[in-house]
C-alpha atoms as a PDB file:
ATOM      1  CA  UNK A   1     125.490  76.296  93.677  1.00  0.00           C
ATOM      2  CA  UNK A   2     125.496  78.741  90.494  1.00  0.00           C
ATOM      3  CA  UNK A   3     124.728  76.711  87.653  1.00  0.00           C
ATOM      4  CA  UNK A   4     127.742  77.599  84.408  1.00  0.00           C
ATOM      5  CA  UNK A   5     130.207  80.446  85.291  1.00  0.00           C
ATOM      6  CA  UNK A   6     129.371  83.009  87.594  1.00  0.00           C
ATOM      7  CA  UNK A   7     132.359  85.262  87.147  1.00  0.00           C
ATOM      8  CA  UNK A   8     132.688  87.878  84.709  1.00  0.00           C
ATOM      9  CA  UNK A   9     135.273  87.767  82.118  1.00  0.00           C
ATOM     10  CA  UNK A  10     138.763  89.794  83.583  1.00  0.00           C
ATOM     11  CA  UNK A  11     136.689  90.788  87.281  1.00  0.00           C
ATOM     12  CA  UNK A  12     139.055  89.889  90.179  1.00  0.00           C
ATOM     13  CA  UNK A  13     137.564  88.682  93.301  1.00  0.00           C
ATOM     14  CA  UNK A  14     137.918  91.485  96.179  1.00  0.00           C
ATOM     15  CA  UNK A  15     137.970  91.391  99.549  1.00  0.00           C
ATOM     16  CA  UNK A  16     137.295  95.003 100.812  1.00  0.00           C
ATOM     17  CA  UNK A  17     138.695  95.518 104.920  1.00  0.00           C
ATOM     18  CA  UNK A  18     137.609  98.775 106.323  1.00  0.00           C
ATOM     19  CA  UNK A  19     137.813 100.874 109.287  1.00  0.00           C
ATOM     20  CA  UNK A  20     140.750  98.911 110.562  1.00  0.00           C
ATOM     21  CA  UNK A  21     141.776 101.554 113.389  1.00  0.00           C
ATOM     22  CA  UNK A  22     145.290 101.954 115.118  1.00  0.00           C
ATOM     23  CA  UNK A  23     146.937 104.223 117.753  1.00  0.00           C
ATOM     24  CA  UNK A  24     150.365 105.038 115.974  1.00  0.00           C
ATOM     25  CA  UNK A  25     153.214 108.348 116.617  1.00  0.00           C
ATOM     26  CA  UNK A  26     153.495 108.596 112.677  1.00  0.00           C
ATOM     27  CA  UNK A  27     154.212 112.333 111.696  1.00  0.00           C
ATOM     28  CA  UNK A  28     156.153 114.781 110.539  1.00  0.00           C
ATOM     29  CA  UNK A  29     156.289 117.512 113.373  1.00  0.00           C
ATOM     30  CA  UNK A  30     157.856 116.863 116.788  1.00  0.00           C
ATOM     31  CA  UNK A  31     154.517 116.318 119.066  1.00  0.00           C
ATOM     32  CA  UNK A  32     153.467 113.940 116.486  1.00  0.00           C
ATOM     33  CA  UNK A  33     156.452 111.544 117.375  1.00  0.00           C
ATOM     34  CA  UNK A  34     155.812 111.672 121.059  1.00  0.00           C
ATOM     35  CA  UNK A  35     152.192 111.869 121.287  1.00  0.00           C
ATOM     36  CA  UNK A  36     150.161 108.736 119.571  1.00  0.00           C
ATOM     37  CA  UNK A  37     146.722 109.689 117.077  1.00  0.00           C
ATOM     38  CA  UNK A  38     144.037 107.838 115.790  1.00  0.00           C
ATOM     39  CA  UNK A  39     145.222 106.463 112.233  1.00  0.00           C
ATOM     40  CA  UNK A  40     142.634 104.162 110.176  1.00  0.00           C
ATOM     41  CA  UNK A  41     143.117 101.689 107.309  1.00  0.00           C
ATOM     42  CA  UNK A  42     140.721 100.715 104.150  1.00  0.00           C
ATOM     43  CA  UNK A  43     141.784  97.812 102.151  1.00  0.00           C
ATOM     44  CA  UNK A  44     140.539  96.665  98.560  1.00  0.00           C
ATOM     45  CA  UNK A  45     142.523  93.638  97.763  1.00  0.00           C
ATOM     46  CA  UNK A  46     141.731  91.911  94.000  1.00  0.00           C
ATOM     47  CA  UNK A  47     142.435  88.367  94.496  1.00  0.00           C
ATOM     48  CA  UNK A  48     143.603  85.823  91.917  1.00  0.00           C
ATOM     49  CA  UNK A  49     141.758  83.173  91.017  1.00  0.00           C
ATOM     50  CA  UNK A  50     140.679  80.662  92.666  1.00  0.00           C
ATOM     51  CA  UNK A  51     139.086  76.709  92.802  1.00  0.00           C
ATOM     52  CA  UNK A  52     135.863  76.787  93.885  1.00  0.00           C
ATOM     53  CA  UNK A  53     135.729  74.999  97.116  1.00  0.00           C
ATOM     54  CA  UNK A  54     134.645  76.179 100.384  1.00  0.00           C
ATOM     55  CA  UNK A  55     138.082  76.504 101.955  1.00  0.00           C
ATOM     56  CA  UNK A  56     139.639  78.842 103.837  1.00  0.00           C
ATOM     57  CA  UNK A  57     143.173  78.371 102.513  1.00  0.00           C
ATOM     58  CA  UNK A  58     142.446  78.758  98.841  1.00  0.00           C
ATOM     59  CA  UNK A  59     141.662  82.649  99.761  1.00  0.00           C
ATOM     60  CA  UNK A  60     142.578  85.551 102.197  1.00  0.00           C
ATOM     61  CA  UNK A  61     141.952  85.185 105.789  1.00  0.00           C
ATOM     62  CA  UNK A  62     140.809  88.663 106.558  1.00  0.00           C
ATOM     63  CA  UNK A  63     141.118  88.603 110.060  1.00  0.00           C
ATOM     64  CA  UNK A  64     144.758  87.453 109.734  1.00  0.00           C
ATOM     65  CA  UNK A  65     145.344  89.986 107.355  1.00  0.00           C
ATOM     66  CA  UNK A  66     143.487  92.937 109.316  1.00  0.00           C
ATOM     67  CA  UNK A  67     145.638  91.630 112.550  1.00  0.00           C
ATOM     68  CA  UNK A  68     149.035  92.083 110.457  1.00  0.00           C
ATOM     69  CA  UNK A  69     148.491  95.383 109.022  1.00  0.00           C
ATOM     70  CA  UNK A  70     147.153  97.172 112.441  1.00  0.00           C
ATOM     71  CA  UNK A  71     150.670  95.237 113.465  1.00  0.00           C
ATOM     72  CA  UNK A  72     152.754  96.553 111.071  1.00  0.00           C
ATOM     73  CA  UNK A  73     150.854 100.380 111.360  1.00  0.00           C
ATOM     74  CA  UNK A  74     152.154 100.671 114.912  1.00  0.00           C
ATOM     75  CA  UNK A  75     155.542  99.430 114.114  1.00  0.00           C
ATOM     76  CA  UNK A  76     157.771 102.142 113.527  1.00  0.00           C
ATOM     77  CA  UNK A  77     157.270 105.670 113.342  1.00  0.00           C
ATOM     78  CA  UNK A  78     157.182 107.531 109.996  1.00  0.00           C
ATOM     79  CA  UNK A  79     157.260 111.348 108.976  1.00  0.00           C
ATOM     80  CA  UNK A  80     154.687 110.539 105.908  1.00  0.00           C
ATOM     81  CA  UNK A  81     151.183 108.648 105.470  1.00  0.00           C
ATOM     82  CA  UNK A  82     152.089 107.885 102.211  1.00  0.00           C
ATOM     83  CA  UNK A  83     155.168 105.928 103.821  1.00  0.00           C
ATOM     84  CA  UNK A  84     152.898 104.309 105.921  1.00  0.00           C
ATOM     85  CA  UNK A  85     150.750 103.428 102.848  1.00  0.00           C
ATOM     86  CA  UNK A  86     153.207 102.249 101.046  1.00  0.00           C
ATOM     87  CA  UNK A  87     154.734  99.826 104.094  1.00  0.00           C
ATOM     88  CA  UNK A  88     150.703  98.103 104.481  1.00  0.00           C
ATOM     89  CA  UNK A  89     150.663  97.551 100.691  1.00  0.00           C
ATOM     90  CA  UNK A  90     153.920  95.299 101.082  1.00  0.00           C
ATOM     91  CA  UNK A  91     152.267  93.189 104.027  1.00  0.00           C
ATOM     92  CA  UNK A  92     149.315  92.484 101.692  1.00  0.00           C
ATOM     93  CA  UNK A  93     151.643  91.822  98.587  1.00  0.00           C
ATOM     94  CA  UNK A  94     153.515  89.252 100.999  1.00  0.00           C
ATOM     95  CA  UNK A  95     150.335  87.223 100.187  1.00  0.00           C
ATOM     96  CA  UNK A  96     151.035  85.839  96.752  1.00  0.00           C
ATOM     97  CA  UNK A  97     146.605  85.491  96.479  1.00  0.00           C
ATOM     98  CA  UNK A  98     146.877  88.683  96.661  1.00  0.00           C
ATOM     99  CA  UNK A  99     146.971  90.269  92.964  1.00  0.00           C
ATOM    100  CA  UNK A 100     146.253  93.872  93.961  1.00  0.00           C
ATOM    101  CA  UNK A 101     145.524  96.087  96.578  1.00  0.00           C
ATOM    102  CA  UNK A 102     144.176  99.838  97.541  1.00  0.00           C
ATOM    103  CA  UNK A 103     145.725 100.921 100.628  1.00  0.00           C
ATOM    104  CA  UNK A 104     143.853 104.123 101.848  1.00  0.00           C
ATOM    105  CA  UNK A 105     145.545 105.659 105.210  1.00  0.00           C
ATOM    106  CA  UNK A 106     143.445 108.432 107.004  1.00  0.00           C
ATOM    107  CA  UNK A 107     144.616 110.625 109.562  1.00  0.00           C
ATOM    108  CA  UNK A 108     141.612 112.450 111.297  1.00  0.00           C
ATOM    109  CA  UNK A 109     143.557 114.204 113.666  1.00  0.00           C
ATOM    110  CA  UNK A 110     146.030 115.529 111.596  1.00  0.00           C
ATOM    111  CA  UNK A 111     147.564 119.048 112.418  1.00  0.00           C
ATOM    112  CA  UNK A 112     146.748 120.541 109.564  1.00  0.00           C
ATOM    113  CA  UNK A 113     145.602 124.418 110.872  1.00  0.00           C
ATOM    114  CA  UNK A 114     141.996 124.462 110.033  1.00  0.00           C
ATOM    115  CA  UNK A 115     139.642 122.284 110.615  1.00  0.00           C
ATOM    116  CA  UNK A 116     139.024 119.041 108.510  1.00  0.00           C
ATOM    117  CA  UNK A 117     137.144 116.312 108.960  1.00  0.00           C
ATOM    118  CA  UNK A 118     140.113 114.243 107.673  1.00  0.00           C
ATOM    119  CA  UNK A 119     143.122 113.727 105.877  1.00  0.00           C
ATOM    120  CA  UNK A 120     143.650 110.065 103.662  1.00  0.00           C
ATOM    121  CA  UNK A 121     146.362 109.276 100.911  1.00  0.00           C
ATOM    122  CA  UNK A 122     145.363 106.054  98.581  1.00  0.00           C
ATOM    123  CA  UNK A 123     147.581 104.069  96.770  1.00  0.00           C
ATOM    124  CA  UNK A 124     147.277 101.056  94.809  1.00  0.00           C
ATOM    125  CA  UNK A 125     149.945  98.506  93.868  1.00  0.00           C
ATOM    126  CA  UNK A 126     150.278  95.374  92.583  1.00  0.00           C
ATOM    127  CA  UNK A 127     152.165  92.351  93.240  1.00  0.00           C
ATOM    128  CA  UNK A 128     154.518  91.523  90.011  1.00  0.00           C
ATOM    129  CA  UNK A 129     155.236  88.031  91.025  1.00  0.00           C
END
């Protein structure tokens, strides 16, 4: 145990999920509707505070959370990533440990008419409650 306090002054906790990867038909063109692509989620969440105990309920159960965005990413088709984004930032917002979070959305196989290695739209938002 870390003798005095170990945080620093106004530093949220994080808990950083990455590489969470989902077969979705989110796009804006036709074949995109019909024919599913690789999409793949990074999350930064910035926790709020917390007792120190070594308990799983006084924090974010990543797995739980990694299992309901990939949920809510193949749920529904949208035209726009940033829709998509913006839909993955509620589900982690739903968690009221949850004071921010950075939603990043790529979409490596994204018809875009030259090659890229990939296409990603970041957001962050915070929970106001």
């Amino acid at each position: 145990m870390v003798q005095g306090d170990p945080s620093l002054p106004g530093v949220p906790d994080r808990i950083r999920v990455t590489g969470i990867e989902v077969t979705a038909t989110h796009g804006v063109y036709a074949e995109e509707k019909v024919t599913p692509q690789l999409f793949v989620i990074d999350l930064v969440c910035s926790l709020r505070p917390r007792p120190e105990v070594d308990d799983l309920t006084t924090t974010v159960d990543y797995a739980d959370l990694a299992v309901r965005v990939a949920d809510a990413a193949r749920s529904g088709s949208v035209d726009l990533i940033e829709t998509l984004a913006e839909r993955i930032s509620g589900v982690c917002l739903a968690d009221p440990r949850i004071a921010e979070v950075e939603v990043t959305v790529h979409k490596p196989q994204a018809p875009v008419g030259v090659p890229v290695a990939d296409v990603a739209v970041t957001i962050t938002r915070r929970n106001l409650t």
